[in-house]
Protein backbone atom coordinates (compact mmCIF):
# COMPACT_ATOMS: atom_id res chain seq x y z
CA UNK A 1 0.27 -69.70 15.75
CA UNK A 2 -2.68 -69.08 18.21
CA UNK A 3 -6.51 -69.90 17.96
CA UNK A 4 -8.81 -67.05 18.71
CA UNK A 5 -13.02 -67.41 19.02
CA UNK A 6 -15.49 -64.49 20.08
CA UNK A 7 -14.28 -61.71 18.36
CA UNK A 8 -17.17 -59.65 18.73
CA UNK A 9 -19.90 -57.44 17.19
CA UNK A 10 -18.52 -56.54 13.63
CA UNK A 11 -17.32 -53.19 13.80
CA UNK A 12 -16.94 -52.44 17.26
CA UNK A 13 -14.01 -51.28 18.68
CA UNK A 14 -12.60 -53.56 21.29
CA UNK A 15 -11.53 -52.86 25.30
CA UNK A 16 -7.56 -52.91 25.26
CA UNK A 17 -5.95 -55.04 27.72
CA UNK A 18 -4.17 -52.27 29.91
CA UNK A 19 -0.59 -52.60 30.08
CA UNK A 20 -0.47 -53.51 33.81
CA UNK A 21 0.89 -56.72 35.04
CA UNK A 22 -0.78 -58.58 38.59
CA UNK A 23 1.12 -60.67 41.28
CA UNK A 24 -0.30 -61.97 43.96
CA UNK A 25 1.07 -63.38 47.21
CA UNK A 26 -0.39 -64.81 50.18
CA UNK A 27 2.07 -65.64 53.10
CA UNK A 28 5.07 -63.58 55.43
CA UNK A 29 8.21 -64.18 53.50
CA UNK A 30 8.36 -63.77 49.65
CA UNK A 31 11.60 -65.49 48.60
CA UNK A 32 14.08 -64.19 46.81
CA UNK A 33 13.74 -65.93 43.28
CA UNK A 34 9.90 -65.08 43.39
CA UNK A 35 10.34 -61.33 43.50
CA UNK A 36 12.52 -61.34 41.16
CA UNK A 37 9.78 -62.39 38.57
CA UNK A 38 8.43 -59.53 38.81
CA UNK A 39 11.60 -57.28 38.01
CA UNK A 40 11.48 -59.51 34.94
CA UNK A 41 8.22 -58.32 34.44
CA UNK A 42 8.85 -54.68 34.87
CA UNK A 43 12.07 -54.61 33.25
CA UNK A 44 10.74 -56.87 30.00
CA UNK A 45 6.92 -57.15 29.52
CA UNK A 46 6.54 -53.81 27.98
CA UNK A 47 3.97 -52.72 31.25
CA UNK A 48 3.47 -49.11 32.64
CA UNK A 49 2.73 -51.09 35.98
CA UNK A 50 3.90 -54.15 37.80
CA UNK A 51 1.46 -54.49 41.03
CA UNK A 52 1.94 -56.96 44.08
CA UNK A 53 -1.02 -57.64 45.41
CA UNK A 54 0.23 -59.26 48.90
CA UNK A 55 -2.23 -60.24 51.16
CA UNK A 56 0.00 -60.08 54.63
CA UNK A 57 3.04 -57.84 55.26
CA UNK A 58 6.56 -58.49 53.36
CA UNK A 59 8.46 -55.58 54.15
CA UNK A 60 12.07 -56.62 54.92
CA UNK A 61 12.24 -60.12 52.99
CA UNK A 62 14.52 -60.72 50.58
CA UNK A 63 11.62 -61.25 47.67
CA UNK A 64 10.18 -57.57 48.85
CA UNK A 65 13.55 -55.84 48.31
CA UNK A 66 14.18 -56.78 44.78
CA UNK A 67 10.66 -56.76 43.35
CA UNK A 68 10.15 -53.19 45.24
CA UNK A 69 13.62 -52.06 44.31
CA UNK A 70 12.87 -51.85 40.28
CA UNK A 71 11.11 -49.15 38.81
CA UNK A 72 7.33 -49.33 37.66
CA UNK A 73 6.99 -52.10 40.81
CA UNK A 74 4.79 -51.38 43.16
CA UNK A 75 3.10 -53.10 45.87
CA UNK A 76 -0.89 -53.08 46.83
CA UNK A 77 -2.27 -54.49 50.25
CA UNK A 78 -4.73 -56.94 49.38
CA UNK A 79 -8.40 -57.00 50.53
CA UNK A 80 -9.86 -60.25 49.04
CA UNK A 81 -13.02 -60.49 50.52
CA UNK A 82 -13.66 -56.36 50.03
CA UNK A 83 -12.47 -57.25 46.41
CA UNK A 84 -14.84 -59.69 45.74
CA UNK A 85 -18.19 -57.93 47.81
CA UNK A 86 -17.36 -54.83 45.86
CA UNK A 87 -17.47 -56.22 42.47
CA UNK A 88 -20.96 -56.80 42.23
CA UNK A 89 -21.76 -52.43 43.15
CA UNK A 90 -19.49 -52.31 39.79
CA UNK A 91 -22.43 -53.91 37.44
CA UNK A 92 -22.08 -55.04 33.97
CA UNK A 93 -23.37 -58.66 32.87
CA UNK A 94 -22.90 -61.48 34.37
CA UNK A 95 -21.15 -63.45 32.23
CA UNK A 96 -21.65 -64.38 28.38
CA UNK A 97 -25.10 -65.75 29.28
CA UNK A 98 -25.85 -61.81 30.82
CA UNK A 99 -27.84 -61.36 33.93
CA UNK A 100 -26.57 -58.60 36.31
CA UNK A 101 -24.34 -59.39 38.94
CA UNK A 102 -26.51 -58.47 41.88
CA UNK A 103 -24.97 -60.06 44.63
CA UNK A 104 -22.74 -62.01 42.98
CA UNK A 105 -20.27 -60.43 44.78
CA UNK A 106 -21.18 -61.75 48.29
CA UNK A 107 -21.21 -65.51 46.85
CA UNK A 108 -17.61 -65.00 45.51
CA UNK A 109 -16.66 -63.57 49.11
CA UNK A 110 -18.73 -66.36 50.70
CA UNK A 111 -16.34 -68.92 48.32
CA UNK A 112 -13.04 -67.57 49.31
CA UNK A 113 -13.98 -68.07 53.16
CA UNK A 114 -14.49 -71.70 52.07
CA UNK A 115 -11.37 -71.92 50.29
CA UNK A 116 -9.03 -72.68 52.59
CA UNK A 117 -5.65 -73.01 50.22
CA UNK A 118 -4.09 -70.17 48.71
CA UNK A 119 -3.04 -71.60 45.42
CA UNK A 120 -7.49 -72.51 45.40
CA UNK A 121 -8.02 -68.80 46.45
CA UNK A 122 -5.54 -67.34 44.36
CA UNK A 123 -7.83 -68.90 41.15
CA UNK A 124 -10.73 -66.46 42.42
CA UNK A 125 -8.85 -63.55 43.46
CA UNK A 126 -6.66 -63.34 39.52
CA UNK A 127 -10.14 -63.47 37.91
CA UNK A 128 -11.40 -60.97 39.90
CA UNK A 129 -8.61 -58.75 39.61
CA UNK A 130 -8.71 -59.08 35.60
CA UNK A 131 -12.40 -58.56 35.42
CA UNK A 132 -12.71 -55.41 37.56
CA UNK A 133 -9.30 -53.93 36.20
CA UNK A 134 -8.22 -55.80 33.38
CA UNK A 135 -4.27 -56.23 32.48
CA UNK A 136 -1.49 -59.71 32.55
CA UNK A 137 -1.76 -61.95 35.65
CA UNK A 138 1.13 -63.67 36.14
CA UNK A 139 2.54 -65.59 38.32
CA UNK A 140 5.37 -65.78 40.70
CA UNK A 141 6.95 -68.77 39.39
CA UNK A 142 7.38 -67.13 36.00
CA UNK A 143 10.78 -65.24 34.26
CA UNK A 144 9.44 -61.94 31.54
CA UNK A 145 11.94 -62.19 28.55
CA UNK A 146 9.75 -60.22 25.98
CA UNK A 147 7.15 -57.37 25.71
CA UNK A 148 3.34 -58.30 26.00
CA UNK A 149 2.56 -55.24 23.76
CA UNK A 150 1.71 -57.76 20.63
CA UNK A 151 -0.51 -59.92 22.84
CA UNK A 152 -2.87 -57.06 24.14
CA UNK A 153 -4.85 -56.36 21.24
CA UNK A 154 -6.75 -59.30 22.42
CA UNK A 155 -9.72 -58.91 25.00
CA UNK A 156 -8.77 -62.24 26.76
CA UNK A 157 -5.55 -64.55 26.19
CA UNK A 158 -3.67 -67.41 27.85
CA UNK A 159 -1.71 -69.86 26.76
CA UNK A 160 -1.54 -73.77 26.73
CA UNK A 161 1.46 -76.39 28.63
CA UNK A 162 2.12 -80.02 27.39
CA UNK A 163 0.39 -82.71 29.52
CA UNK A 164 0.25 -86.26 29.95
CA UNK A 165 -3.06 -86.57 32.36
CA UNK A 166 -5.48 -83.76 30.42
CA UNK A 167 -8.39 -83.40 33.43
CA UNK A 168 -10.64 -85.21 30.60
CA UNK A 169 -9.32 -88.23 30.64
CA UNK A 170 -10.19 -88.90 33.91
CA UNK A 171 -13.98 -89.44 32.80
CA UNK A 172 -12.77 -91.40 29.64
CA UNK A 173 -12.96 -95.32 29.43
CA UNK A 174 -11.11 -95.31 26.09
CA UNK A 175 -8.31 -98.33 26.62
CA UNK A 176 -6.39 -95.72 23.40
CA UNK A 177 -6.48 -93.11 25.51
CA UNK A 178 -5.25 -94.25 28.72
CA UNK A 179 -2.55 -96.54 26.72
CA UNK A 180 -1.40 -93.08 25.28
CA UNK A 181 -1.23 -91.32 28.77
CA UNK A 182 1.20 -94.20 30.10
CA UNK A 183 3.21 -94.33 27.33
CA UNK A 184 3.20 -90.30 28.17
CA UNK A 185 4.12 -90.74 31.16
CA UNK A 186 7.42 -92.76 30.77
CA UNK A 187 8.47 -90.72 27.64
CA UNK A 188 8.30 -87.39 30.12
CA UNK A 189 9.96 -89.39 32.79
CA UNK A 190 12.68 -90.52 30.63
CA UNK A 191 13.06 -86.72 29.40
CA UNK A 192 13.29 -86.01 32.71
CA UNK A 193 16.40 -87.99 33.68
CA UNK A 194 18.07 -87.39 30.70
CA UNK A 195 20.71 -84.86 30.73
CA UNK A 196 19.90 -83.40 27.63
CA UNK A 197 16.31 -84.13 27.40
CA UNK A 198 15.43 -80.11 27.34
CA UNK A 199 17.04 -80.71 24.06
CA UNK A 200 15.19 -83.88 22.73
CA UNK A 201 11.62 -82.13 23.90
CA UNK A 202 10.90 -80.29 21.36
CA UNK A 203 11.07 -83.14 19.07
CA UNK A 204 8.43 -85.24 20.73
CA UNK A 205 6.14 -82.51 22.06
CA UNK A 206 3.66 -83.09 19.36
CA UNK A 207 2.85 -86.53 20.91
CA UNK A 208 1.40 -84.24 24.05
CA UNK A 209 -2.06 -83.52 24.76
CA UNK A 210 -2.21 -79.68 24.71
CA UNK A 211 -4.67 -77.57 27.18
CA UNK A 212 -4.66 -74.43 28.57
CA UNK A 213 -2.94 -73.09 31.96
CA UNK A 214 -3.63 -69.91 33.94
CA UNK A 215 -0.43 -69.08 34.86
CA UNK A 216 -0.16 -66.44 32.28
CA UNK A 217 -3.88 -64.95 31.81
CA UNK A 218 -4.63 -61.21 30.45
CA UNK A 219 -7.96 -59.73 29.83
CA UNK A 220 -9.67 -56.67 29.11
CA UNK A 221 -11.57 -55.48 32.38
CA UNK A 222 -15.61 -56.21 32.36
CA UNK A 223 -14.71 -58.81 29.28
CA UNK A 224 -17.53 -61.72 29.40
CA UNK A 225 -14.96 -64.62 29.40
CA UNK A 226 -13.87 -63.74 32.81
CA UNK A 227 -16.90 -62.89 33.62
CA UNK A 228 -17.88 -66.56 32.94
CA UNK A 229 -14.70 -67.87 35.06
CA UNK A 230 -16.21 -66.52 38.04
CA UNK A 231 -19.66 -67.39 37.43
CA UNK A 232 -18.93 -70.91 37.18
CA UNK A 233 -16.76 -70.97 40.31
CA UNK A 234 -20.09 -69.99 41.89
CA UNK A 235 -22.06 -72.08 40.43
CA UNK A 236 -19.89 -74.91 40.55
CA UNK A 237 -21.10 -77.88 42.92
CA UNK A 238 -19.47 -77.03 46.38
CA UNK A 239 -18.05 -80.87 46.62
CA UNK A 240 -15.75 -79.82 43.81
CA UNK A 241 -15.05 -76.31 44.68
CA UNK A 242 -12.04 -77.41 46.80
CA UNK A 243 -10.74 -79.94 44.81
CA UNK A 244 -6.77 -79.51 42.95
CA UNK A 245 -7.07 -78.04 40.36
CA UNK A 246 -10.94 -77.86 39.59
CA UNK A 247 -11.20 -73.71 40.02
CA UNK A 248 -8.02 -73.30 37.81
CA UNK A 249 -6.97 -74.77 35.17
CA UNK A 250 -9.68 -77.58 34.99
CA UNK A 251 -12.72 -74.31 35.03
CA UNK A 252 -10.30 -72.41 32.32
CA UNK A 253 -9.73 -75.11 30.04
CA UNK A 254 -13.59 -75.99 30.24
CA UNK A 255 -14.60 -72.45 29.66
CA UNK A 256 -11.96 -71.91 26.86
CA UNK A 257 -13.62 -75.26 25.32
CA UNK A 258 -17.56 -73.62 25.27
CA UNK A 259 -16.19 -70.93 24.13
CA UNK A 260 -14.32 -71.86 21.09
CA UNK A 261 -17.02 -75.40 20.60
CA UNK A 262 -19.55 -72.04 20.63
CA UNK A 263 -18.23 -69.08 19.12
CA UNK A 264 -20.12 -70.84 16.03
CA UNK A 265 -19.48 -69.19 12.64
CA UNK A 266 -17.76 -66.54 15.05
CA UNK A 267 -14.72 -68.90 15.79
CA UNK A 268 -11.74 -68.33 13.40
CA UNK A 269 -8.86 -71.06 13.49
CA UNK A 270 -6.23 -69.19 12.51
CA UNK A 271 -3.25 -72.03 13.92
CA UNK A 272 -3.12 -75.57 14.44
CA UNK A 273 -2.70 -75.29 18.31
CA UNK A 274 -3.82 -78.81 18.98
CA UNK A 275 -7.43 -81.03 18.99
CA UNK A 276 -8.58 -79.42 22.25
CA UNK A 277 -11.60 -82.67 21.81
CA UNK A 278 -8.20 -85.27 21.82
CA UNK A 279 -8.74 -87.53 24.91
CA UNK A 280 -12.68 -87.12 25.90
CA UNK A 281 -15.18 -84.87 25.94
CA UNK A 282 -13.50 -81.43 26.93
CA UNK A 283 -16.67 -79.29 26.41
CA UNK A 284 -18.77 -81.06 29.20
CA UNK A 285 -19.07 -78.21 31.67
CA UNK A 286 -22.59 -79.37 33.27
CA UNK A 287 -21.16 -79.32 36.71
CA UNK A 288 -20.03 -75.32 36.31
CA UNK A 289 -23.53 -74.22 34.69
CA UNK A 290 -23.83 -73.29 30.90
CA UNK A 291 -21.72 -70.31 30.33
CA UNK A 292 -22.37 -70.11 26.96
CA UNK A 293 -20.13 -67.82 24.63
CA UNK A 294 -19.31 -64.17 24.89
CA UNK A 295 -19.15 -61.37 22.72
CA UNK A 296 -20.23 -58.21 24.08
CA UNK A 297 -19.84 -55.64 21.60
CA UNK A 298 -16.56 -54.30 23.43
CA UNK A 299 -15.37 -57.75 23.90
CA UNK A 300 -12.29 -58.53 21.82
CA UNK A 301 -11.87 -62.48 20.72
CA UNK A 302 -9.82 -64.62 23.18
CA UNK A 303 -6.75 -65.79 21.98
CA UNK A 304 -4.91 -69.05 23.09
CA UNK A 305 -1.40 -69.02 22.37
CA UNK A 306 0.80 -72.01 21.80
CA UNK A 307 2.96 -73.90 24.68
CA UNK A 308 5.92 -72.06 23.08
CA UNK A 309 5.44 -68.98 24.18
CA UNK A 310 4.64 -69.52 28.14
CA UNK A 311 5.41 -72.74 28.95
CA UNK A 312 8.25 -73.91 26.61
CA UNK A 313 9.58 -76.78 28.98
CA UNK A 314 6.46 -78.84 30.41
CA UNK A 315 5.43 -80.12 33.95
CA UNK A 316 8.61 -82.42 34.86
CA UNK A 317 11.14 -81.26 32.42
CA UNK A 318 10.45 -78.08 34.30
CA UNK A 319 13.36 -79.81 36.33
CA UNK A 320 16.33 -79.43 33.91
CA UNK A 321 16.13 -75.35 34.52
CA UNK A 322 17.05 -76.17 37.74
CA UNK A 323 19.70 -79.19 37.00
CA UNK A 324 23.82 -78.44 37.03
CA UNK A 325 25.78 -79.38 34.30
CA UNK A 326 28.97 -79.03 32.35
CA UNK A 327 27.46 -76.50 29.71
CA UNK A 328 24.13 -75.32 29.15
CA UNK A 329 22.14 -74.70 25.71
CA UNK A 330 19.39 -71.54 26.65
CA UNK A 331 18.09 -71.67 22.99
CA UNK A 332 17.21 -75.19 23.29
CA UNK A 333 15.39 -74.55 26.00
CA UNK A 334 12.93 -71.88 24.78
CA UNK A 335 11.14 -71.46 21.68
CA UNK A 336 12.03 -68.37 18.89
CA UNK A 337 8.73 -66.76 20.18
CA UNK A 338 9.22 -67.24 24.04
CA UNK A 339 7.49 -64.20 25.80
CA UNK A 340 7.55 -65.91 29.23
CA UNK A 341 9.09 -69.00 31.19
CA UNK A 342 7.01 -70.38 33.66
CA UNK A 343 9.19 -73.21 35.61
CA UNK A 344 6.83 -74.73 37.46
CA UNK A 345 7.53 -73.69 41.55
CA UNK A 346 5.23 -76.47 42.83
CA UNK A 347 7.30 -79.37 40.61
CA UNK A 348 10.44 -80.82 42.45
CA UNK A 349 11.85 -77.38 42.63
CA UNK A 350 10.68 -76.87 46.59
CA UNK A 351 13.94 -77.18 47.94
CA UNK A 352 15.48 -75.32 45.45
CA UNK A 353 13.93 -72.15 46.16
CA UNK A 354 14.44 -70.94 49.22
CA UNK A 355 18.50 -71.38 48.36
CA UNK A 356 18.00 -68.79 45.32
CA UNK A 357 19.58 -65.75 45.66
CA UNK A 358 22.32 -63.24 43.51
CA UNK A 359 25.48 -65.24 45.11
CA UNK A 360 23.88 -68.80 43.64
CA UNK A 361 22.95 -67.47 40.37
CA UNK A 362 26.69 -66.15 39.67
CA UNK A 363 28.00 -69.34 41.34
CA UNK A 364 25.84 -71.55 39.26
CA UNK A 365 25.80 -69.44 36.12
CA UNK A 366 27.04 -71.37 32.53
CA UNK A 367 26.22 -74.50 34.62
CA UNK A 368 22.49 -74.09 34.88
CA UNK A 369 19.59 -72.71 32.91
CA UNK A 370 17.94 -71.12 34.93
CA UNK A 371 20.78 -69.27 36.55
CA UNK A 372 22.21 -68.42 32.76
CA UNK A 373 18.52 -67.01 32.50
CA UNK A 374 18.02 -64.66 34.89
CA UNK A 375 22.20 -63.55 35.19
CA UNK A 376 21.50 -60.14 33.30
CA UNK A 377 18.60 -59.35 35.53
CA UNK A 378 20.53 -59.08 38.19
């Protein structure tokens, strides 16, 4: 089940999320196993569009070839900074709390020239993308098995991951709290190690903390939510602009929080997706400005959809996609509602990568789940 807040003035009719999905890539050589995420995409997700944004020629490596050599892919040279600059001449309010954008535009360019990482600028450049076009971010790390038709009657929607370490907890002095995360901790580990701990997962995921992950994001373009994602990247105190994690999925889950804690008699529960206030004080957002809560007339509710259907194997269990094996079991692996597998490229899978191509997937396939995966899209 999912969790929506925001849906709007009663009555009006909502901005569809286009059916168009958004890669992005920063770097000379796309590998092989990342391009072919998005001929999962093309093939599966139900999009008119598949779009690699690629910020530095890839003509010629082995990732470009199969992404570019399914229909409906197609690649865009990206511009960041003219992205970013050009987004405030497009208007519209600035967020849930309105305002116009003004020259919001140059502050978002002057932030990606600080930003020196790509994963950090990546953060800025998806939101911007989705706000000024709308459609499915998704990214390169990620498998399509299903259509995203059902999920874009929405106006915003990502999805939440199981964690040990929520990025509350880390402002909590609750001895329960931190007793939980290290007990956490060695139940993932041990899951980890165990050869059929895909298998036991499922069983124990409920002891998780649950919170949101931008892998997976889709919006409506102009919707206020994103809107507010790049407001309080702006706004946010420039000491914690470059930190891991603060512009992703720290700002989303904190944003998703106001939203829903704000939505008020708007907010309709509509799942049990988790107790986003388990483990501290999620909705404290002072650092990143009040965004408030949206709901411009043509702003459809945001939607958070349950680990299941994104993320069905966590951080570190991530690994057993990747692990050989006598047999493997693909259904115990993904939930009856999977849409997507994300498996987690920067988790103990670097070395793995760059070794990923047709020949290993038939070598290794009925021995490894990710290889029994993506066989049939080859």
């Amino acid at each position: 089940m999912e969790r929506t807040a925001g849906p709007g003035a009663p009555g009006a009719v909502p901005t569809p999320i286009p059916a168009v999905a958004h890669f992005l890539w920063f770097g000379h050589e796309l590998p092989w196993i990342y391009g072919l995420s998005l001929r999962s995409a093309a093939l599966r997700g139900g999009f008119d569009r598949v779009v690699l944004h690629h910020a530095d020629p890839l003509e010629g490596t082995p990732g470009w070839s199969v992404a570019l050599g399914t229909p409906g892919v197609e690649a865009r040279p990206l511009r960041p900074e003219a992205l970013l600059e050009g987004l405030g001449a497009r208007g519209g309010a600035w967020g849930a709390r309105g305002g116009a954008w003004g020259a919001r535009g140059g502050a978002l360019a002057d932030l990606y020239r600080r930003l020196g990482k790509p994963a950090a600028r990546a953060n800025l450049v998806r939101a911007a993308l989705l706000w000024g076009e709308g459609g499915v971010y998704l990214d390169t790390d990620t498998v399509t098995l299903g259509s995203f038709a059902p999920l874009l009657g929405a106006g915003v929607f990502c999805g939440e991951e199981h964690l040990c370490l929520p990025e509350e907890l880390f402002r909590s002095a609750h001895p329960g709290r931190w007793a939980r995360a290290v007990a956490l901790l060695a139940l993932r580990d041990g899951l980890r190690r165990l050869p059929e701990g895909y298998r036991l997962f499922p069983r124990v995921s409920p002891l998780f903390w649950r919170r949101v992950n931008n892998a997976v994001l889709g919006g409506a373009p102009g919707h206020p939510f994103l809107a507010d994602l790049l407001r309080g990247m702006v706004e946010m105190p420039a000491s914690r602009q470059r930190r891991r994690y603060v512009l992703g999925t720290h700002l989303l889950g904190q944003t998703v929080a106001r939203w829903r804690g704000g939505a008020g008699e708007r907010a309709l529960d509509v799942g049990d997706v988790g107790d986003v206030g388990d483990g501290g004080d999620v909705g404290d957002v002072g650092d990143v400005g009040d965004v408030g809560v949206g709901g411009a007339g043509s702003a459809g509710p945001l939607v958070v959809h349950p680990p299941s259907l994104f993320y069905p194997l966590g951080p570190e269990i991530s690994e057993h996609w990747f692990r050989l094996r006598r047999e493997v079991d693909l259904e115990g692996a993904l939930g009856p509602d999977t849409v997507v597998v994300h498996w987690y490229a920067s988790v103990r899978t670097r070395a793995i990568v760059p070794r990923v191509d047709p020949a290993y997937v038939r070598r290794n396939l009925g021995a490894q789940l990710f290889s029994t995966l993506v066989e049939p899209l080859l």
